[in-house]
Protein backbone atom coordinates (compact mmCIF):
# COMPACT_ATOMS: atom_id res chain seq x y z
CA UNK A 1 -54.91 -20.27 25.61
CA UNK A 2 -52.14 -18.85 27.86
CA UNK A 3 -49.66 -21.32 26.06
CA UNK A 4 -50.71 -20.07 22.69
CA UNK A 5 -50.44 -16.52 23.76
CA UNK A 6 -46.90 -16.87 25.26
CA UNK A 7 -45.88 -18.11 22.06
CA UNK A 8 -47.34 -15.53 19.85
CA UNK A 9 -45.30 -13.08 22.09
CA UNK A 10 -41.82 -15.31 21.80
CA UNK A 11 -42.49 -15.12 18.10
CA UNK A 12 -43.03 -11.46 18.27
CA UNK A 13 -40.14 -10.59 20.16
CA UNK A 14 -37.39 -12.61 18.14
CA UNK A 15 -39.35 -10.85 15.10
CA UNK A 16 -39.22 -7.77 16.19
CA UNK A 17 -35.24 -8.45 17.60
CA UNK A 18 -34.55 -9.17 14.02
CA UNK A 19 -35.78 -6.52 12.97
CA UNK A 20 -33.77 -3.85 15.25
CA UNK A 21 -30.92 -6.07 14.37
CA UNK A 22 -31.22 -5.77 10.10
CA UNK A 23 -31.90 -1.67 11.17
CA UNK A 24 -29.07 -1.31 13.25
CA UNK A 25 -26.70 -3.26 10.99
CA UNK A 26 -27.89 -1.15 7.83
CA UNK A 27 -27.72 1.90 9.80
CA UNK A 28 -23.98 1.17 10.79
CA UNK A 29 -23.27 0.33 7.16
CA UNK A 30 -24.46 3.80 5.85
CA UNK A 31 -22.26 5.55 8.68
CA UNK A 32 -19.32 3.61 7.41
CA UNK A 33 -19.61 4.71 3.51
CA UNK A 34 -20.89 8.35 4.92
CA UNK A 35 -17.34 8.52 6.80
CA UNK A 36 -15.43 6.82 3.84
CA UNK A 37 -16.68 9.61 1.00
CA UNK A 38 -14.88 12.34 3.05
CA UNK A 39 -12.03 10.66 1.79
CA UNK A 40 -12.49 12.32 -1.62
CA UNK A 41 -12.14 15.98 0.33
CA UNK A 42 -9.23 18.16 0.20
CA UNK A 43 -8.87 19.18 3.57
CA UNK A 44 -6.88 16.70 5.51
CA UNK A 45 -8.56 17.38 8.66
CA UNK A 46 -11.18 16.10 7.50
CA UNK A 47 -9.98 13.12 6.46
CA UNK A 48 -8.46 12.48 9.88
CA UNK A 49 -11.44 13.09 11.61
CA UNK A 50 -13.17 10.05 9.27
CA UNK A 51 -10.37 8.53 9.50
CA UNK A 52 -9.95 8.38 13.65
CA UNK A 53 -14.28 7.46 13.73
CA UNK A 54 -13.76 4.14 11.31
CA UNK A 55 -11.25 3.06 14.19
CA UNK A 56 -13.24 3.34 16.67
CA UNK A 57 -16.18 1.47 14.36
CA UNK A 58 -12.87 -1.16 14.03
CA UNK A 59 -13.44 -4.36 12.30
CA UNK A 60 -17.05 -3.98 10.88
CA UNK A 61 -15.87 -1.25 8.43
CA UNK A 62 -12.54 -3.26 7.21
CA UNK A 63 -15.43 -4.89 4.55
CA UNK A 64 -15.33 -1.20 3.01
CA UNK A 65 -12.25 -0.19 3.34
CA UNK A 66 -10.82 -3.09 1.47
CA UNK A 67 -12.81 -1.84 -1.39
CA UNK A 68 -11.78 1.94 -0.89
CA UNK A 69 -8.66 1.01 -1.09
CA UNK A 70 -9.14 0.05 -4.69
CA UNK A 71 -10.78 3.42 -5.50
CA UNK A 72 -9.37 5.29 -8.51
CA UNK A 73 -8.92 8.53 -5.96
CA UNK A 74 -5.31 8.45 -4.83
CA UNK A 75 -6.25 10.10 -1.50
CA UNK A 76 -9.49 7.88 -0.77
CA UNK A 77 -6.49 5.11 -1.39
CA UNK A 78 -4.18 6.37 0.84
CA UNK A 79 -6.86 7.30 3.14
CA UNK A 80 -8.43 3.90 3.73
CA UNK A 81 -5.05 2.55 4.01
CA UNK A 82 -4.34 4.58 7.45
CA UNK A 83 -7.51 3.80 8.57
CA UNK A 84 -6.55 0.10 7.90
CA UNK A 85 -3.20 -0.13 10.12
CA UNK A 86 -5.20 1.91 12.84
CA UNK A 87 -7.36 -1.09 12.47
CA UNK A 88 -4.80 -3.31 12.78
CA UNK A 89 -3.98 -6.27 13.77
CA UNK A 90 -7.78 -6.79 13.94
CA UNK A 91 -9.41 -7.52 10.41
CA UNK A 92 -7.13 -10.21 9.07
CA UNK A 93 -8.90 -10.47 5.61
CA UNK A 94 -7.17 -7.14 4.55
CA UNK A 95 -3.84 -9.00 4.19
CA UNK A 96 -4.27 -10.09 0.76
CA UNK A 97 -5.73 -6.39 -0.41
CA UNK A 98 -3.09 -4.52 1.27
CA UNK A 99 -0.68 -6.90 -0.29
CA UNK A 100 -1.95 -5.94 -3.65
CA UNK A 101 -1.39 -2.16 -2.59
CA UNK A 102 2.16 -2.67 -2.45
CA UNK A 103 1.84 -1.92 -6.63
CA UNK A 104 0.54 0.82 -6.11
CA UNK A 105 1.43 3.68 -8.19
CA UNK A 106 1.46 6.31 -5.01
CA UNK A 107 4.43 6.10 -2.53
CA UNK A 108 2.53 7.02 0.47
CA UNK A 109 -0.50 3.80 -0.14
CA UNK A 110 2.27 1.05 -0.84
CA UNK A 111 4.21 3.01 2.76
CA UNK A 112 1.41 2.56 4.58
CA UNK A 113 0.56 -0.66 3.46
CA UNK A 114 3.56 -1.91 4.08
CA UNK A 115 3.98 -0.87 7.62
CA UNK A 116 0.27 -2.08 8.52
CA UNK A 117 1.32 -5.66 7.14
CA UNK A 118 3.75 -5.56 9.72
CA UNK A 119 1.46 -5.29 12.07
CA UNK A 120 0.08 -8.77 11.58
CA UNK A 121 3.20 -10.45 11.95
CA UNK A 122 3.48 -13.82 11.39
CA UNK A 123 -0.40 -13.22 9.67
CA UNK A 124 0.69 -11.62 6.81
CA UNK A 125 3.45 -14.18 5.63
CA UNK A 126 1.90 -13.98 2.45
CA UNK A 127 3.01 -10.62 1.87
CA UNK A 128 6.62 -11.16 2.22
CA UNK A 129 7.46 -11.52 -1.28
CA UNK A 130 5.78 -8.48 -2.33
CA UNK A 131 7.26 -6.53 0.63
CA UNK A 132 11.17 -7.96 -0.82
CA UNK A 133 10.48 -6.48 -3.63
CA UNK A 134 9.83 -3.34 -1.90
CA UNK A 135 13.58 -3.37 -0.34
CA UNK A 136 14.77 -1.78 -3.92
CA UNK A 137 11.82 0.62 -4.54
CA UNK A 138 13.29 3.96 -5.73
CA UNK A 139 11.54 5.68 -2.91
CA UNK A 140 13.62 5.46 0.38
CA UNK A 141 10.46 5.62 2.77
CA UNK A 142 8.58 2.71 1.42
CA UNK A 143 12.39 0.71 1.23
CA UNK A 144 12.40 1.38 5.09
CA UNK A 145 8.65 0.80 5.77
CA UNK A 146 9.21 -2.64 3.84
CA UNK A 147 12.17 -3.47 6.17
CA UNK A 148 10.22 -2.47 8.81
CA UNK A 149 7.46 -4.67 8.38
CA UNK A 150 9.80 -8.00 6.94
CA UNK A 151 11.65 -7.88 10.34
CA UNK A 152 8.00 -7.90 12.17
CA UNK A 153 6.46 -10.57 10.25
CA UNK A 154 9.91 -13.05 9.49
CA UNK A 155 13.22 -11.88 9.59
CA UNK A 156 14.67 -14.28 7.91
CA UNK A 157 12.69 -12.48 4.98
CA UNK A 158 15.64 -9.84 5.30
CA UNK A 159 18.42 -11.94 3.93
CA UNK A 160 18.18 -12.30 -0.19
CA UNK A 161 19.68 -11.45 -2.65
CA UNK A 162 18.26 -9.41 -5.38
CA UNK A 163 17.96 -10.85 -8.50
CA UNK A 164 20.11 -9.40 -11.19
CA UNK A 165 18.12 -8.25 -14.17
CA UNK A 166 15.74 -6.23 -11.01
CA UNK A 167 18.62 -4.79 -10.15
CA UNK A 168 18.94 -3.37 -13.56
CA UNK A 169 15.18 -2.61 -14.25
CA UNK A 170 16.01 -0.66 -11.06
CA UNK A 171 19.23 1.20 -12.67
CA UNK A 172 17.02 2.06 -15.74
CA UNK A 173 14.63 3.09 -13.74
CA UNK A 174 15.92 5.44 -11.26
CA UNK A 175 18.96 7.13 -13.41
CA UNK A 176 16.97 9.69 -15.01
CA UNK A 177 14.88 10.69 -11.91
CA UNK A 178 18.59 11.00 -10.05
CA UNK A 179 19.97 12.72 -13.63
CA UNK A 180 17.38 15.39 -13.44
CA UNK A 181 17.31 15.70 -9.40
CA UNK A 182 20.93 16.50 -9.74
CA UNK A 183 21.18 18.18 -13.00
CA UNK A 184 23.04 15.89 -14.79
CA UNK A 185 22.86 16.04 -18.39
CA UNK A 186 24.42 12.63 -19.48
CA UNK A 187 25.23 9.59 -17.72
CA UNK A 188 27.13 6.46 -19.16
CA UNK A 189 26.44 3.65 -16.47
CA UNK A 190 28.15 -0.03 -16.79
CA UNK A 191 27.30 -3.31 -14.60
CA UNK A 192 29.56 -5.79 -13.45
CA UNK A 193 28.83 -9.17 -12.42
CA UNK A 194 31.58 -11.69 -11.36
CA UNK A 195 34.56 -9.37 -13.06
CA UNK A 196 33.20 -9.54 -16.48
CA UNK A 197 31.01 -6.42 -17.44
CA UNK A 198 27.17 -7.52 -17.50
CA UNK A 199 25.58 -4.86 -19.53
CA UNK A 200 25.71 -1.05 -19.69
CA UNK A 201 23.31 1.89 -20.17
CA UNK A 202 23.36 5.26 -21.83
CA UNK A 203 21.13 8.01 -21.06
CA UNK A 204 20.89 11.78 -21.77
CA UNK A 205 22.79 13.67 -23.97
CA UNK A 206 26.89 14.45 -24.42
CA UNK A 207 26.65 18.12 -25.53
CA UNK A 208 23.63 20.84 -24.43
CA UNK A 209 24.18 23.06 -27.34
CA UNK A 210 23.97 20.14 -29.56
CA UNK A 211 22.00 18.04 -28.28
CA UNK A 212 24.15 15.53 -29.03
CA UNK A 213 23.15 12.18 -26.91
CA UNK A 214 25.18 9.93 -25.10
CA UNK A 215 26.52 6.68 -26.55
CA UNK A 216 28.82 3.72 -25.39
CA UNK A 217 31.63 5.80 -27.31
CA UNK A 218 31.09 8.89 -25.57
CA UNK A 219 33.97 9.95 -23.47
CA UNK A 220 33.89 11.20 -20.17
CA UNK A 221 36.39 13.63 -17.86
């Protein structure tokens, strides 16, 4: 009898264990998506505040804030990724996601990302090709967050060589952002490659009050 009620009390313990275990678990998982929606608010302190807790939670909230970090919210993006390289280097499976948020269309989530990939070092080899690519990016922060990162992880990364047609995507890409920073109203641009011109480029226009455009006869002072 005192056997069977020792075991009726083992079973009710590891029951009830369970139990407190599922609770707590579910409880810290609410906390974690509670802290992650105050993403989406405007004031930064705020976020910086929800930001700072999720560290301290560390790796059990990396699960969600791989999946914030795909949100359509630009700040919620950015957001998660700060919280990821405070994180950092703990929650290895993040690699591959903050990899992916080297694309992104926002400056500030492919800067961050970059520099919490270096964090991982050696980890996050899988990242280095994306992160190259980042060595040309037309903005200079996420060029130098990029080299930052390549020199922590392999730095033998560092030395290539960019491929030509990138480089020119790159021209094309860039020229009109640097035409209208500098109010330039026409630019006639021409590559070289191995003394024998590779390609050229027109953009803009030749005369303001005529609105004339530029073209690869269009002479220049």
């Amino acid at each position: 009898m005192i056997k069977q009620i020792v075991i009726a009390s083992s079973v009710f313990i590891i029951t009830f264990s369970n139990l407190f275990s599922q609770e707590t678990t579910q409880t810290s998982a609410e906390k974690i998506k509670s802290l992650i929606e105050k993403f989406s608010d405007e004031d930064p302190f705020i976020n910086g505040e929800a930001i700072d807790e999720l560290a301290k939670i560390k790796e059990p909230a990396v699960e969600y804030l791989v999946k914030s970090l795909q949100d359509e919210n630009e700040n919620i993006r950015l957001c998660s990724a700060i919280a990821l390289e405070k994180i950092s280097p703990s929650g290895k499976q993040a690699i591959p996601f903050l990899t992916n948020a080297l694309k992104d269309k926002s400056p500030n989530v492919r800067w961050c990302s970059a520099i919490t990939l270096g964090k991982y070092k050696s980890d996050a080899e899988s990242s280095i090709t994306e992160l190259q690519k980042l060595l040309y990016d037309e903005d200079y922060d996420v060029c130098w967050a990029a080299y930052i990162s390549l020199n922590k992880i392999d730095k033998n990364s560092l030395n290539i060589v960019p491929e030509f047609y990138d480089v020119l995507d790159k021209i094309e890409n860039i020229t009109p952002q640097l035409m209208n920073e500098l109010n330039v109203p026409g630019v006639s641009i021409s590559v070289i490659k191995s003394n024998k011109l590779a390609g050229s480029k027109s953009f803009g226009i030749a005369d303001t009050d005529l609105k004339i455009p530029v073209t690869g006869q269009t002479m220049f002072e």
